[in-house]
Protein backbone atom coordinates (compact mmCIF):
# COMPACT_ATOMS: atom_id res chain seq x y z
CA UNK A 1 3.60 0.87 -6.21
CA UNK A 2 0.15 0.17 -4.45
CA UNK A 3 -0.44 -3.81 -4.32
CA UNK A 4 -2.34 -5.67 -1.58
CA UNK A 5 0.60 -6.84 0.13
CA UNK A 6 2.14 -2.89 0.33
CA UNK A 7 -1.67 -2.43 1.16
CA UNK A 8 -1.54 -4.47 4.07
CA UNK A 9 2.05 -2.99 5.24
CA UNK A 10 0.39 0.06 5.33
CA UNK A 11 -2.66 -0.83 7.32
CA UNK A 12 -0.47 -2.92 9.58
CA UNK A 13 1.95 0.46 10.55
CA UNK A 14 -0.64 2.28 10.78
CA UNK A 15 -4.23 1.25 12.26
CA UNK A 16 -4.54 -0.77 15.71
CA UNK A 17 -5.14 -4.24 15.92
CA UNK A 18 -8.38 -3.71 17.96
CA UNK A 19 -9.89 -1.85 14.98
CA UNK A 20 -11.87 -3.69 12.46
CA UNK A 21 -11.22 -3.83 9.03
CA UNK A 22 -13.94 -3.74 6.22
CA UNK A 23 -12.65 -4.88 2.64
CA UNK A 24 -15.17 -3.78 -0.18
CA UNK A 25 -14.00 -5.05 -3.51
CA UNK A 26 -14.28 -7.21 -6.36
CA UNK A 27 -15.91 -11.00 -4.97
CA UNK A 28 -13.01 -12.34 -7.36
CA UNK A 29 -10.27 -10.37 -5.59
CA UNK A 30 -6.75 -11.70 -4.53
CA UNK A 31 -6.85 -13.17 -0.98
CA UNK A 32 -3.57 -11.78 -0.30
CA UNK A 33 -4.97 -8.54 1.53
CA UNK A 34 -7.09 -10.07 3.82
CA UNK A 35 -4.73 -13.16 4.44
CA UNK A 36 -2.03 -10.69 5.88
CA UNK A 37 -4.54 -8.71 8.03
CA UNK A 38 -5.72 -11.59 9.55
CA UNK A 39 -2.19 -12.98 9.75
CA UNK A 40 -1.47 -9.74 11.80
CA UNK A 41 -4.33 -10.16 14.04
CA UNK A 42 -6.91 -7.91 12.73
CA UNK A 43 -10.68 -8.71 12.67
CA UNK A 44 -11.43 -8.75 8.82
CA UNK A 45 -14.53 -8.54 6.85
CA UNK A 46 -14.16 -9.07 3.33
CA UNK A 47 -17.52 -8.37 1.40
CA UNK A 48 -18.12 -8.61 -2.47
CA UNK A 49 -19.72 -5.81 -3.56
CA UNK A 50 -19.61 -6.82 -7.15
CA UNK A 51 -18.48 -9.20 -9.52
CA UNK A 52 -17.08 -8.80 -12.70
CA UNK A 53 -18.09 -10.81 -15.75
CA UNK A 54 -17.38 -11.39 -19.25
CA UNK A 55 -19.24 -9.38 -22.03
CA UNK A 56 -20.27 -10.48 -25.14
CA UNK A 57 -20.00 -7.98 -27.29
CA UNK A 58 -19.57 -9.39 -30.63
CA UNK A 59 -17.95 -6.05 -31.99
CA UNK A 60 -15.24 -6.01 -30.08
CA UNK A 61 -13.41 -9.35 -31.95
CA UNK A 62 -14.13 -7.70 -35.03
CA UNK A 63 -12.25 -4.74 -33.82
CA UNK A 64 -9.24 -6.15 -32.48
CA UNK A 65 -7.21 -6.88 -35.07
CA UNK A 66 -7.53 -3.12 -35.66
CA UNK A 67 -6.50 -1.66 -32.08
CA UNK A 68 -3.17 0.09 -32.13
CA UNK A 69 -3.07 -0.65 -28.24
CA UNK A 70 -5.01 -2.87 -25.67
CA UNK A 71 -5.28 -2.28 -22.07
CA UNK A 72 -5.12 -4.56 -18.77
CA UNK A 73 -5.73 -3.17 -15.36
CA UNK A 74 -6.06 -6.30 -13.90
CA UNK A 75 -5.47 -9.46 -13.55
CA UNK A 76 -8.96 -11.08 -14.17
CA UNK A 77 -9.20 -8.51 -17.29
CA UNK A 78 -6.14 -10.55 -19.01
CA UNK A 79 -7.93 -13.78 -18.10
CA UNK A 80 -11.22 -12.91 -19.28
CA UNK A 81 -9.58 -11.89 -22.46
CA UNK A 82 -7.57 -14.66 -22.63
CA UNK A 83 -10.31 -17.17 -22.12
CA UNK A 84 -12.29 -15.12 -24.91
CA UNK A 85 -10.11 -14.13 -27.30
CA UNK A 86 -7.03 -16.16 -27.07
CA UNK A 87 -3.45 -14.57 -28.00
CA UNK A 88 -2.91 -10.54 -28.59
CA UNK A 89 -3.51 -9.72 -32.47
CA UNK A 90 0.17 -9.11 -34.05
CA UNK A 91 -0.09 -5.62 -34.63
CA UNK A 92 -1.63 -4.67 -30.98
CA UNK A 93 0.56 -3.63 -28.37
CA UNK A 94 -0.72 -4.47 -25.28
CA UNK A 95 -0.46 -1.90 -21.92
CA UNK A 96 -0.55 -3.70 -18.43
CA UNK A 97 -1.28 -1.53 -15.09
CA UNK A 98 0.84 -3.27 -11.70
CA UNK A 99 3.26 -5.77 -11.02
CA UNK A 100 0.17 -8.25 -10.45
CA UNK A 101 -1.27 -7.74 -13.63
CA UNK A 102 1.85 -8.00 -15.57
CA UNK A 103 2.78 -11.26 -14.10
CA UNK A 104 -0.36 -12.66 -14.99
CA UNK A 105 -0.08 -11.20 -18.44
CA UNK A 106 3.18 -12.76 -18.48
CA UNK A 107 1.78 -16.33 -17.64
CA UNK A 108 -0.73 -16.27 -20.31
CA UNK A 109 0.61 -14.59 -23.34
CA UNK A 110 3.77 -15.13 -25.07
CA UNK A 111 4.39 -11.48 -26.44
CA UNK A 112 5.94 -8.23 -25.13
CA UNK A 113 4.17 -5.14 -23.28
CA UNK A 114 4.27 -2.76 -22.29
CA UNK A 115 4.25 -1.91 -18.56
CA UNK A 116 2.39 1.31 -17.06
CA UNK A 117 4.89 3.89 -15.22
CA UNK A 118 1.73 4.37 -12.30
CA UNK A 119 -1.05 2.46 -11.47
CA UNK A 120 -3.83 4.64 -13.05
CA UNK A 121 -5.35 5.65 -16.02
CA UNK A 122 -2.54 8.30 -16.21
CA UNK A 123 0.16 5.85 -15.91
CA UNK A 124 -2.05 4.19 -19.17
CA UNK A 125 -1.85 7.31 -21.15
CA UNK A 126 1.72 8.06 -20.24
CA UNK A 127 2.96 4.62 -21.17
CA UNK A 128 1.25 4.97 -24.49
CA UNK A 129 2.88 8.22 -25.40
CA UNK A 130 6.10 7.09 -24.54
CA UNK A 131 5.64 4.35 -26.74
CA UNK A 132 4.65 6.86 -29.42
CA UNK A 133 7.13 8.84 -28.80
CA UNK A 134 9.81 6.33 -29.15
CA UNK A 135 8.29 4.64 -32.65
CA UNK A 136 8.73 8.26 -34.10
């Protein structure tokens, strides 16, 4: 499983402390990734390249106490939902992507999910048909 701190492992076995490392990501990503390269000695530069927002899209709370499942891959997606919509509609089952995401799915919601095999859209699908699968 790929998180920032297995990330960082990786970098740290494998590239030399006298290269530079250039983080492009989300400007709300965890510090975690950066925090250990720098820990380890690297040079680090750690540049937004976008941030993600909130839409407003006032079809989507009409649809979701429709949705058979609802999907998190990451952690700011279950807080921006959160914030918006408040608790998972009974009949949704919800699909989380990475231990990061679930635990912060876990702090906000009170209600089972259902927890990706991989971190990727496949792992998504696959945990979905499983699900199916086992309902039949």
């Amino acid at each position: 499983i790929m998180t920032d701190k297995s990330l960082a492992d990786e970098i740290i076995a494998q590239i030399p402390k006298d290269r530079e490392i250039v983080l492009l990501r989300a400007e709300e990503g965890s510090p975690i990734l950066s925090e250990k390269l720098i820990d380890a000695g690297y040079a680090v530069k750690d540049i937004p390249l976008y941030r993600l927002r909130e839409e407003t899209d006032e079809r989507a709370a009409r649809l979701l106490p429709i949705m058979d499942y609802l999907t998190f891959s990451s952690s700011s997606g279950v807080k921006f939902y959160h914030e918006r919509y408040g608790e998972i509609p009974k009949r949704t089952k919800a699909v989380v992507i990475g231990e990061v995401t679930a635990k912060t799915f876990e702090d906000l919601f009170h209600t089972a999910y259902i927890r990706a095999p991989k971190i990727s859209a496949e792992g998504i699908v696959e945990a979905i048909l499983n699900n199916r699968n086992n309902e039949v």
